[in-house]
Protein backbone atom coordinates (compact mmCIF):
# COMPACT_ATOMS: atom_id res chain seq x y z
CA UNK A 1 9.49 30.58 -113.96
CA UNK A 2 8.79 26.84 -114.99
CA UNK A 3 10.80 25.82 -112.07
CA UNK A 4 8.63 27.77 -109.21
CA UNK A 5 5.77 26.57 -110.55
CA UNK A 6 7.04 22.93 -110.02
CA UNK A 7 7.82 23.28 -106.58
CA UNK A 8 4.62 24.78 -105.70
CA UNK A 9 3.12 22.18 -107.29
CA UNK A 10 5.11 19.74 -105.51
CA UNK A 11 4.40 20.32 -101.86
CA UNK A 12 0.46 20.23 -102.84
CA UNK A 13 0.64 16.91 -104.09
CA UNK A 14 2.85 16.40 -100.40
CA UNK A 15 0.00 18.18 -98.23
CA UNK A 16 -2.51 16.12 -100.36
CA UNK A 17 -0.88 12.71 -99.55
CA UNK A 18 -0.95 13.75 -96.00
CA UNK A 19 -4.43 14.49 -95.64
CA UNK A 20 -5.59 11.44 -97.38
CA UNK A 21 -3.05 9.21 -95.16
CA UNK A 22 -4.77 11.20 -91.94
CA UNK A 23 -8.32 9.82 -93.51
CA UNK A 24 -7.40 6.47 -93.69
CA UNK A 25 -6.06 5.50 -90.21
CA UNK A 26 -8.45 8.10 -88.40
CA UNK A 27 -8.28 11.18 -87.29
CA UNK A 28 -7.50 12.89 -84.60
CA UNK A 29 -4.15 11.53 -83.71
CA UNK A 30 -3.43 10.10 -80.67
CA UNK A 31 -0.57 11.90 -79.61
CA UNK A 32 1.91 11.06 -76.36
CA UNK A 33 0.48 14.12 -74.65
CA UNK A 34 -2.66 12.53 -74.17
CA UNK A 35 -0.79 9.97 -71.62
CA UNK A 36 -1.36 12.31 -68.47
CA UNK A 37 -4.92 11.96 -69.30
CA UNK A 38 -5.21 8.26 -68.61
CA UNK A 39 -3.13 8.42 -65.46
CA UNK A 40 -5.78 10.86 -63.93
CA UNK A 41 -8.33 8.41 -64.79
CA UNK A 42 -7.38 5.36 -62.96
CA UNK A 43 -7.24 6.54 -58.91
CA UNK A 44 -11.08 6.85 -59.47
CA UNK A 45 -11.21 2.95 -60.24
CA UNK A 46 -9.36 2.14 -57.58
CA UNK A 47 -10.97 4.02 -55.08
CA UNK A 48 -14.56 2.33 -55.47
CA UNK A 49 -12.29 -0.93 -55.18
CA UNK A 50 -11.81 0.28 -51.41
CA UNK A 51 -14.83 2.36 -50.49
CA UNK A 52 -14.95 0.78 -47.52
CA UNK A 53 -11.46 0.65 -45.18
CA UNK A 54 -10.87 -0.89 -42.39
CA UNK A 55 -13.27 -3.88 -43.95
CA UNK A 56 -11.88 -7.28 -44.14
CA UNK A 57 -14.03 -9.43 -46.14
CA UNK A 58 -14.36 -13.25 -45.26
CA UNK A 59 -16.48 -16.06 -46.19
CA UNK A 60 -17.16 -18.54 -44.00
CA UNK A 61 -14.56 -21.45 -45.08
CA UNK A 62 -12.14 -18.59 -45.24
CA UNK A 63 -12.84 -17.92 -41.58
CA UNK A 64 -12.53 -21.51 -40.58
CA UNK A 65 -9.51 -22.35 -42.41
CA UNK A 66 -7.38 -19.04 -40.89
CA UNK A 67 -8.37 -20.24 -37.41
CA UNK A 68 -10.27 -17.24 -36.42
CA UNK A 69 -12.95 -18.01 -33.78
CA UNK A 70 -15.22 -15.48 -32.84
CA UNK A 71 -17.38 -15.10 -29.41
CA UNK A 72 -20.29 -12.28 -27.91
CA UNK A 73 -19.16 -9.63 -26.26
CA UNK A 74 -20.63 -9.60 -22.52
CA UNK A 75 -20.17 -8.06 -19.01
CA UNK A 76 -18.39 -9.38 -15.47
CA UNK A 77 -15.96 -8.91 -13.67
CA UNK A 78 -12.16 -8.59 -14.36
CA UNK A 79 -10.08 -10.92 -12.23
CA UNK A 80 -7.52 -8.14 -10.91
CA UNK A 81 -4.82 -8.67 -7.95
CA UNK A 82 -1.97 -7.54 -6.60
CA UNK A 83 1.37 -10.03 -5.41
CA UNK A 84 2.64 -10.79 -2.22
CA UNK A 85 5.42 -12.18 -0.76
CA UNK A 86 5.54 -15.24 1.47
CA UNK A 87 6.93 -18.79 2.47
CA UNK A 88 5.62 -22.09 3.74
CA UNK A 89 5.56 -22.54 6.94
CA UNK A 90 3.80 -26.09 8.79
CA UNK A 91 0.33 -25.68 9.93
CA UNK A 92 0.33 -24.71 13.72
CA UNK A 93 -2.75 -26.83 13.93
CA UNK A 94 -0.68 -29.81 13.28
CA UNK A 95 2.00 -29.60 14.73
CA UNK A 96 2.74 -32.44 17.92
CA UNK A 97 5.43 -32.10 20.45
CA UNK A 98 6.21 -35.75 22.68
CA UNK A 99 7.29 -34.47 26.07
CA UNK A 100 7.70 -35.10 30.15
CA UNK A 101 6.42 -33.15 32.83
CA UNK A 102 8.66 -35.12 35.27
CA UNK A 103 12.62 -35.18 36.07
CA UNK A 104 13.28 -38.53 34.32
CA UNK A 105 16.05 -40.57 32.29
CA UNK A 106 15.49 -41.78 28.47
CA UNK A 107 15.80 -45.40 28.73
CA UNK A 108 14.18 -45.90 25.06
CA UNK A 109 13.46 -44.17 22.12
CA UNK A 110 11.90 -45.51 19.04
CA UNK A 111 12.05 -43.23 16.29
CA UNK A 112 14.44 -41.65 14.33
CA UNK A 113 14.24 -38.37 11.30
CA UNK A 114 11.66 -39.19 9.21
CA UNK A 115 9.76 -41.58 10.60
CA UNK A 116 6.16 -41.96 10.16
CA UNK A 117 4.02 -42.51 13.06
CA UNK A 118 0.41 -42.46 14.05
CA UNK A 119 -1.37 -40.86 16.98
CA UNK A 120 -1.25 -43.02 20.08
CA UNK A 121 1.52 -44.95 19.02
CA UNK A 122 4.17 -45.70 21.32
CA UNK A 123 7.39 -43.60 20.23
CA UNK A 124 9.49 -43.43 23.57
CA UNK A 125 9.87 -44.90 27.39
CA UNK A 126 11.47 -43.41 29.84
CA UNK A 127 12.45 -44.00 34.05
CA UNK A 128 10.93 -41.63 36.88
CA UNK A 129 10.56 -41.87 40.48
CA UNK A 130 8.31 -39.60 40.62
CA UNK A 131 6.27 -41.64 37.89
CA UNK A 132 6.65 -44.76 40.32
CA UNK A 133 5.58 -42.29 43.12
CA UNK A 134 2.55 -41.63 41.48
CA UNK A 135 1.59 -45.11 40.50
CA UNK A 136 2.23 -46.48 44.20
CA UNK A 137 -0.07 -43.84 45.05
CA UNK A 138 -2.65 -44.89 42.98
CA UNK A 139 -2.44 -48.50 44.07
CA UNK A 140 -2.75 -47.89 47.38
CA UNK A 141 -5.72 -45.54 47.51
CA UNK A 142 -7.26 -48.47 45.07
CA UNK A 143 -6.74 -51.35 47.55
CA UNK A 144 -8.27 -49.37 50.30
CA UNK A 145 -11.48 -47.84 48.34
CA UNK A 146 -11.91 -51.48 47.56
CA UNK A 147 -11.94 -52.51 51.34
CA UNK A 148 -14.02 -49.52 52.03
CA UNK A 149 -16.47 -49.98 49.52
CA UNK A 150 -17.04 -53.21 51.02
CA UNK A 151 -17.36 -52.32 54.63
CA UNK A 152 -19.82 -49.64 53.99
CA UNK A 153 -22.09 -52.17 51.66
CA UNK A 154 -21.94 -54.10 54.38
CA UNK A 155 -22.98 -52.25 57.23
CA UNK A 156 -25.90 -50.38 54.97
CA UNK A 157 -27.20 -54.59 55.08
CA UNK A 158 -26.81 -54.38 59.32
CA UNK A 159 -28.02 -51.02 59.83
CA UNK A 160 -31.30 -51.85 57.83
CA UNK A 161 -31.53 -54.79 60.78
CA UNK A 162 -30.68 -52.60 63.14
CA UNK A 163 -27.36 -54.77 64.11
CA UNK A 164 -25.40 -51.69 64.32
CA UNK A 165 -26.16 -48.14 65.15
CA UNK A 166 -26.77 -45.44 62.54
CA UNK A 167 -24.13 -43.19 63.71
CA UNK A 168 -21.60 -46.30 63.08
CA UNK A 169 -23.21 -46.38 59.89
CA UNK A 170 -22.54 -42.77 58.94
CA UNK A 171 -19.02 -43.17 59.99
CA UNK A 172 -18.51 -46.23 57.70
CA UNK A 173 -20.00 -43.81 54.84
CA UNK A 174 -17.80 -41.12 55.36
CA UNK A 175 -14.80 -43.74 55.16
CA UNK A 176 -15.90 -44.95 52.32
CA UNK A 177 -16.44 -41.71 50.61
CA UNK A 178 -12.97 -40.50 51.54
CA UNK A 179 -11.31 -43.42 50.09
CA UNK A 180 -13.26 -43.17 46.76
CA UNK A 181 -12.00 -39.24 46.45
CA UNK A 182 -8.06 -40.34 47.12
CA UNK A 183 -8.49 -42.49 44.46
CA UNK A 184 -9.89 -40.41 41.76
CA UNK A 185 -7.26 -38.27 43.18
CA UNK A 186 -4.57 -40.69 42.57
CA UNK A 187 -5.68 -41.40 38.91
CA UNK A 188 -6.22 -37.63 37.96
CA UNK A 189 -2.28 -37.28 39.13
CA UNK A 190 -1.67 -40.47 36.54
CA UNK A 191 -3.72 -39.00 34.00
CA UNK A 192 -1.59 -35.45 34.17
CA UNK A 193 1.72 -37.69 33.33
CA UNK A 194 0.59 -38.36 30.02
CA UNK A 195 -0.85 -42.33 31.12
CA UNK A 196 -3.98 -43.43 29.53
CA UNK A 197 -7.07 -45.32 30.49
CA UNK A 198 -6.00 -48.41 29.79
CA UNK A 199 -2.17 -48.12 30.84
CA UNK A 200 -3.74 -46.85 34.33
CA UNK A 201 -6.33 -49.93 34.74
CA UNK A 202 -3.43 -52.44 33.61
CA UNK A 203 -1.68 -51.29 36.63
CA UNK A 204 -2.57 -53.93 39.12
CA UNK A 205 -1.21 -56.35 36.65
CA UNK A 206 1.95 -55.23 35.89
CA UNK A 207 5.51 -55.84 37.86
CA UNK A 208 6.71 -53.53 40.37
CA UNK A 209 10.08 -53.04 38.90
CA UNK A 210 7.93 -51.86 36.21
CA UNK A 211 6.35 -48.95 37.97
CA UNK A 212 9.01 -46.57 37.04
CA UNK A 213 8.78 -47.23 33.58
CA UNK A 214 6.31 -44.50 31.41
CA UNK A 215 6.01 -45.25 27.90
CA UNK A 216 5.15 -41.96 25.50
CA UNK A 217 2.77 -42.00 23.10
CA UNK A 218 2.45 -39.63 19.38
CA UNK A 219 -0.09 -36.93 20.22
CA UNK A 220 -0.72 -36.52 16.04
CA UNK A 221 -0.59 -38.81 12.89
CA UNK A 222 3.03 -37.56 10.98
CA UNK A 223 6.43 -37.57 10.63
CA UNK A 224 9.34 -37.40 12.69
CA UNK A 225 10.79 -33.94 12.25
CA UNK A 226 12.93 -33.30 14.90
CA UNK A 227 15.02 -35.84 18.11
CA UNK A 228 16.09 -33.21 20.15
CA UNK A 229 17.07 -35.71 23.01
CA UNK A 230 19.64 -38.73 23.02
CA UNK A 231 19.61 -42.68 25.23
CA UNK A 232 20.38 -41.96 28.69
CA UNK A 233 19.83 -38.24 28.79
CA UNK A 234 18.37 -36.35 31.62
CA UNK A 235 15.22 -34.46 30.52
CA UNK A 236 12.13 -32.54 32.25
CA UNK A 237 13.81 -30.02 34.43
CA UNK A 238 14.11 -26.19 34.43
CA UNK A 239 17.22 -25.83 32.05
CA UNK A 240 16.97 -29.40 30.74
CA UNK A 241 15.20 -30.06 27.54
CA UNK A 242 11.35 -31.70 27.89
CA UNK A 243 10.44 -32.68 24.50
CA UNK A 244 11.66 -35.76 23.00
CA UNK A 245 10.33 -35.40 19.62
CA UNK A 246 8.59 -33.11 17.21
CA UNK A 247 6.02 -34.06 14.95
CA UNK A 248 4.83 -32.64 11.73
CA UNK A 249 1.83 -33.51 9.72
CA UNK A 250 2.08 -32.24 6.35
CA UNK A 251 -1.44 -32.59 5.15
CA UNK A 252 -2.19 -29.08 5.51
CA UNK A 253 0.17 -26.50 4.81
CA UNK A 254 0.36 -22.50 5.91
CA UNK A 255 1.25 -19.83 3.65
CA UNK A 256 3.05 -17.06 5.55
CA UNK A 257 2.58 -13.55 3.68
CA UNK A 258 3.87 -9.86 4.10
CA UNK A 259 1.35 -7.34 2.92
CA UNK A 260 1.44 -3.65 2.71
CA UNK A 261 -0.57 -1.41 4.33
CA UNK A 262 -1.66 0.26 1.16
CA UNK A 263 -3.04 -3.49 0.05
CA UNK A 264 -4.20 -4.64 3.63
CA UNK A 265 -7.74 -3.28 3.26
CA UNK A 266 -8.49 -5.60 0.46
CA UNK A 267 -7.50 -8.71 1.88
CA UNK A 268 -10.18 -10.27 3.79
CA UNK A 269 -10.40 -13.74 5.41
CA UNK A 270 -11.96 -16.57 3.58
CA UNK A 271 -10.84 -15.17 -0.01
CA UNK A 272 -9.18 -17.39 -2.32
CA UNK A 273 -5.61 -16.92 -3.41
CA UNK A 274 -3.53 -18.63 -6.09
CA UNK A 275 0.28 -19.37 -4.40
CA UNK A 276 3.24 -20.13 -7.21
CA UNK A 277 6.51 -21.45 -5.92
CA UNK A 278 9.35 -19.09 -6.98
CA UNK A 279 11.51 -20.75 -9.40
CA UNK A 280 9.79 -23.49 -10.25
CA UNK A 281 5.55 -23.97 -11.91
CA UNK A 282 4.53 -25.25 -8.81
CA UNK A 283 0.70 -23.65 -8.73
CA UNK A 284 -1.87 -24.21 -5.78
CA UNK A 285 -5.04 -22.29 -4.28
CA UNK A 286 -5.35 -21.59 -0.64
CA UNK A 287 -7.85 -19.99 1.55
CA UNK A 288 -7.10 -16.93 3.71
CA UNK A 289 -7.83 -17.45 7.31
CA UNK A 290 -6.08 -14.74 8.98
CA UNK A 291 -5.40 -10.99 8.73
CA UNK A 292 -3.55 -9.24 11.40
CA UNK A 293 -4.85 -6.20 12.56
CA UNK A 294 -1.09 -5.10 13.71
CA UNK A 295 1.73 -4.38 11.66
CA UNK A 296 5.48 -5.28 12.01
CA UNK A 297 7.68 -2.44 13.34
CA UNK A 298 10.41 -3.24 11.38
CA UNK A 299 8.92 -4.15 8.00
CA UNK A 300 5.79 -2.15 8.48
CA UNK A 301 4.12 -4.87 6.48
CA UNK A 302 0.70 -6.79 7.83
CA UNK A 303 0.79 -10.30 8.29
CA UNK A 304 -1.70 -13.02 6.34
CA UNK A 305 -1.75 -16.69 6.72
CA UNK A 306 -3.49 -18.99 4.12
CA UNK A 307 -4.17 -22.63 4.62
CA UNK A 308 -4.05 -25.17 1.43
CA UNK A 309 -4.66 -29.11 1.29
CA UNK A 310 -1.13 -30.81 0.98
CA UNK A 311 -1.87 -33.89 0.43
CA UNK A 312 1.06 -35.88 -1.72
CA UNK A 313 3.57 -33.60 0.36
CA UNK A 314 4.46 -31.68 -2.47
CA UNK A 315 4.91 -28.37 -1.07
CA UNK A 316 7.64 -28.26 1.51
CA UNK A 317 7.94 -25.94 4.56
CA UNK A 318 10.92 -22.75 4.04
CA UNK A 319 9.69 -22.33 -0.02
CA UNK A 320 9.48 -18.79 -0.92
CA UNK A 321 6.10 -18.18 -2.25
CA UNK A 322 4.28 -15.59 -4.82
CA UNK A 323 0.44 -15.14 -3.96
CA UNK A 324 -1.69 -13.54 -6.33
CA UNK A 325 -4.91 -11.69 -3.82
CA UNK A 326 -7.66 -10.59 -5.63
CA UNK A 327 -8.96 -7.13 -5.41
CA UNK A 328 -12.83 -6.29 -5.71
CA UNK A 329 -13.97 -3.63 -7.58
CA UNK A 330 -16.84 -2.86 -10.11
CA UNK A 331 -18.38 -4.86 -12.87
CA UNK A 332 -17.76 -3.96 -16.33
CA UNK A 333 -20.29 -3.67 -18.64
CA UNK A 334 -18.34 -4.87 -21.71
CA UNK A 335 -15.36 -7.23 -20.71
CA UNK A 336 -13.26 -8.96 -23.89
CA UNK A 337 -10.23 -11.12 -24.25
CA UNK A 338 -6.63 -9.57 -24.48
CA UNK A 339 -6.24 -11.48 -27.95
CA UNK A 340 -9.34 -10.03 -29.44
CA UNK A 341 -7.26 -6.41 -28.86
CA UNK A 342 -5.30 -5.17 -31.81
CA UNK A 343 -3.06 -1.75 -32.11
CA UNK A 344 -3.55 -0.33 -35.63
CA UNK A 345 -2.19 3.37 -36.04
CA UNK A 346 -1.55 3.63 -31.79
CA UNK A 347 -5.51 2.83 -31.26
CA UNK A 348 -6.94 -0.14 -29.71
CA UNK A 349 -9.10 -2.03 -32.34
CA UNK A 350 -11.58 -5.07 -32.16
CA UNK A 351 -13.12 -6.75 -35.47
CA UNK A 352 -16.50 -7.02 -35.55
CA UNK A 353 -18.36 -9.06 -37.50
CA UNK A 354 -20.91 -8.74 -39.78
CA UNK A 355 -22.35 -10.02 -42.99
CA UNK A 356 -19.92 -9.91 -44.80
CA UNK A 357 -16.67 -10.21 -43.06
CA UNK A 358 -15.36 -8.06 -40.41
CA UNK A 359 -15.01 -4.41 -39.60
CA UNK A 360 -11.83 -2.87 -37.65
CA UNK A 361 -13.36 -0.30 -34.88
CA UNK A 362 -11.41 1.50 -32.96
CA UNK A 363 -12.17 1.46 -29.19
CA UNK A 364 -11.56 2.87 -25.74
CA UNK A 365 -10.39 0.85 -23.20
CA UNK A 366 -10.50 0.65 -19.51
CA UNK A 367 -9.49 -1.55 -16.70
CA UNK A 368 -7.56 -4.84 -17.25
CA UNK A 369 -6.57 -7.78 -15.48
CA UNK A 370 -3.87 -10.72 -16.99
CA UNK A 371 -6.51 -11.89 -19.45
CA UNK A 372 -9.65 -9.75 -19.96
CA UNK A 373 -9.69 -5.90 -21.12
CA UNK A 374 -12.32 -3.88 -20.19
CA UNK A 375 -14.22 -1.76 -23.06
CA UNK A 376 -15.17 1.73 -22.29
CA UNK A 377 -16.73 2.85 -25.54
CA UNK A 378 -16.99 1.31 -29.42
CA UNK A 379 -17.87 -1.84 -28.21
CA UNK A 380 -21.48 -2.64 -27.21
CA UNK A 381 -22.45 -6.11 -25.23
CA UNK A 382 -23.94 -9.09 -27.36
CA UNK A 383 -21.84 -7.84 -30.35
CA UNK A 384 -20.18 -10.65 -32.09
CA UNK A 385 -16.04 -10.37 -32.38
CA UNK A 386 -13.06 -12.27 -33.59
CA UNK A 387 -11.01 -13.32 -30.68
CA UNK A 388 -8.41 -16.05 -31.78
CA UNK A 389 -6.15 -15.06 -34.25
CA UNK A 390 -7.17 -11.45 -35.34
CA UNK A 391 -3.18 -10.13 -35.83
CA UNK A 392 -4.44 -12.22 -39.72
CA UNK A 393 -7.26 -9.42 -39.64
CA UNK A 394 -4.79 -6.83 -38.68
CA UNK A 395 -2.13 -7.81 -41.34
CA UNK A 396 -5.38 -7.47 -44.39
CA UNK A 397 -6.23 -4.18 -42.65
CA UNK A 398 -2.87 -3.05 -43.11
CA UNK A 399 -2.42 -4.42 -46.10
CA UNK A 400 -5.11 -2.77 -47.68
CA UNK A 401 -4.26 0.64 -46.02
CA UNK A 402 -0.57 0.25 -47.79
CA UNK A 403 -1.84 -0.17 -50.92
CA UNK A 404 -4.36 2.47 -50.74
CA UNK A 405 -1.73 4.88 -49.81
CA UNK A 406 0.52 3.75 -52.33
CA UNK A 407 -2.01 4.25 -55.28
């Protein structure tokens, strides 16, 4: 009996202990349990850290130093266009061709490939008889104006004297007249050879052995791009070859293009196009200053020719060409750059700025050319946006979004 009432005794004095142990570190006990607790309690933290997403927030300095630059958005016009085919081809307008209009021998020629020659300049001589023909003619219808000129000045001095008789008079006139018409006569012929004013009044002066001697002259300032004849040859009959030379002045160049019919409507003459040499970064403007109303039967395509300065020579004849034409249409009320454009989730997003930073909105987009985007909705003109370097923007968007998600 002693013993059970030791043992009893015992685990009071244990409970005791307990209970005064309990009172002097505090009670209640924290126990592991109360672990899911605290993990319940953070998300709310952390969601008033990001009330606001899709908000990037920037100071000034920050701005500067990631490179963003940031610019209104505004209204115009996009720059659209479609491509066409073409080549270089010489301007027809320049374009000079030395010939005879006479059976006659190449005795000289004075320019080879290449060669660079200006307008008037002597290039070629060759032997005719119908040249010397001609020039006889000329000669003698000049001698005998001359002597008729004179008779008739003389006998208007008599018949104001009454020395001769006004019906000799008349005759004298008539003479004279005649003789003046043969020799305008004469020097039209000359002129029609290709002679000029002064090679025709240098006549008189010259040698006879001469007068089947014609000496061809550049009809344009250029180069030498063809010698189609050779010394001696025969030229200026049917079946025989009449040009000696063909000349080429570079200065101005055409642009030969094939356009559709579904593009022909929007081509119009006097528009500016922008020509790029295939293969190379050859880049040039040209106007448009013809559109054919007819097109090809075999390529059913319409044909447009485009003139450009070619000054330094650059652009060579046969080079296939690309020409941008630009297409009207309507202006857009909000236009922005292609960089200011960002794809977060699949939707086209712009960052806007504002006090504090910048704000990702998603927007609608419309028409586009190489470099502007139009905006259909979200966006309103005179709004201020980042538009160099906003993929840093999207990355912090993202960012932010990840560890949002993750939490």
């Amino acid at each position: 009996m002693k013993r059970i009432v030791l043992f009893f005794a015992g685990v009071a004095a244990g409970i005791t202990l307990v209970f005064l142990v309990a009172g002097w570190i505090g009670w209640p006990v924290k126990f592991p349990g109360t672990t899911q607790e605290t993990a319940t309690a953070s998300p709310e933290k952390v969601e008033a850290k990001h009330e606001a997403p899709g908000h990037v927030e920037l100071s000034e300095d920050q701005i500067r130093e990631a490179g963003i630059t940031i610019a209104q958005a505004g209204g115009g016009m996009l720059k659209r266009h479609f491509l066409a085919p073409g080549s270089l081809i010489p301007d027809a307008d320049h374009i000079g061709r030395v010939s005879v209009r006479v059976l006659a021998t190449v005795t000289e020629l004075r320019k080879r490939l290449g060669d660079v020659v200006e307008k008037g300049e002597i290039v070629a001589a060759i032997e005719s008889r119908e040249v010397a023909d001609a020039k006889s003619e000329y000669l003698a219808a000049r001698l005998t104006n001359d002597l008729q000129q004179t008779l008739y000045a003389r006998q208007k001095t008599l018949v104001e004297t009454r020395i001769v008789s006004e019906n000799e008079f008349l005759r004298t006139r008539l003479t004279a007249n005649d003789a003046q018409i043969k020799l305008d006569g004469a020097r039209q012929k000359l002129f029609a050879l290709g002679l000029s004013e002064s090679e025709i009044a240098d006549l008189p002066n010259q040698p006879p052995e001469s007068l089947r001697t014609q000496f061809l002259r550049a009809p344009i300032s250029g180069r030498v791009s063809e010698r189609r004849v050779d010394l001696g040859g025969l030229i200026g009959r049917e079946g025989q070859e009449s040009e000696l030379y063909v000349i080429v002045n570079l200065d101005d160049i055409w642009v030969d293009l094939a356009v559709s019919p579904e593009d022909i409507n929007a081509v119009r003459e006097g528009v500016s196009v922008k020509i790029r040499a295939i293969g190379t970064e050859d880049e040039a403007s040209a106007g448009v200053i013809f559109v054919s109303p007819l097109l090809d039967r075999e390529t059913r395509n319409a044909r447009v020719i485009a003139t450009m300065p070619n000054r330094d020579h650059r652009w060579k004849p046969g080079t296939f060409v690309t020409a941008e034409v630009p297409l009207s249409g309507a202006p857009s009320t909000v236009i922005v750059s292609k960089k200011a454009l960002q794809t977060i989730k699949g939707t086209p997003t712009v960052f806007v700025r504002d006090a504090d930073g910048f704000e990702a909105r998603s927007v609608r987009t419309g028409r586009e050319d190489d470099d502007d985007i139009e905006i259909v909705s979200g966006l309103a003109a005179g709004e201020t946006i980042a538009v160099q370097n906003t993929f840093t923007l999207k990355a912090e968007v993202e960012k932010d979004e990840a560890e949002h998600g993750h939490d």
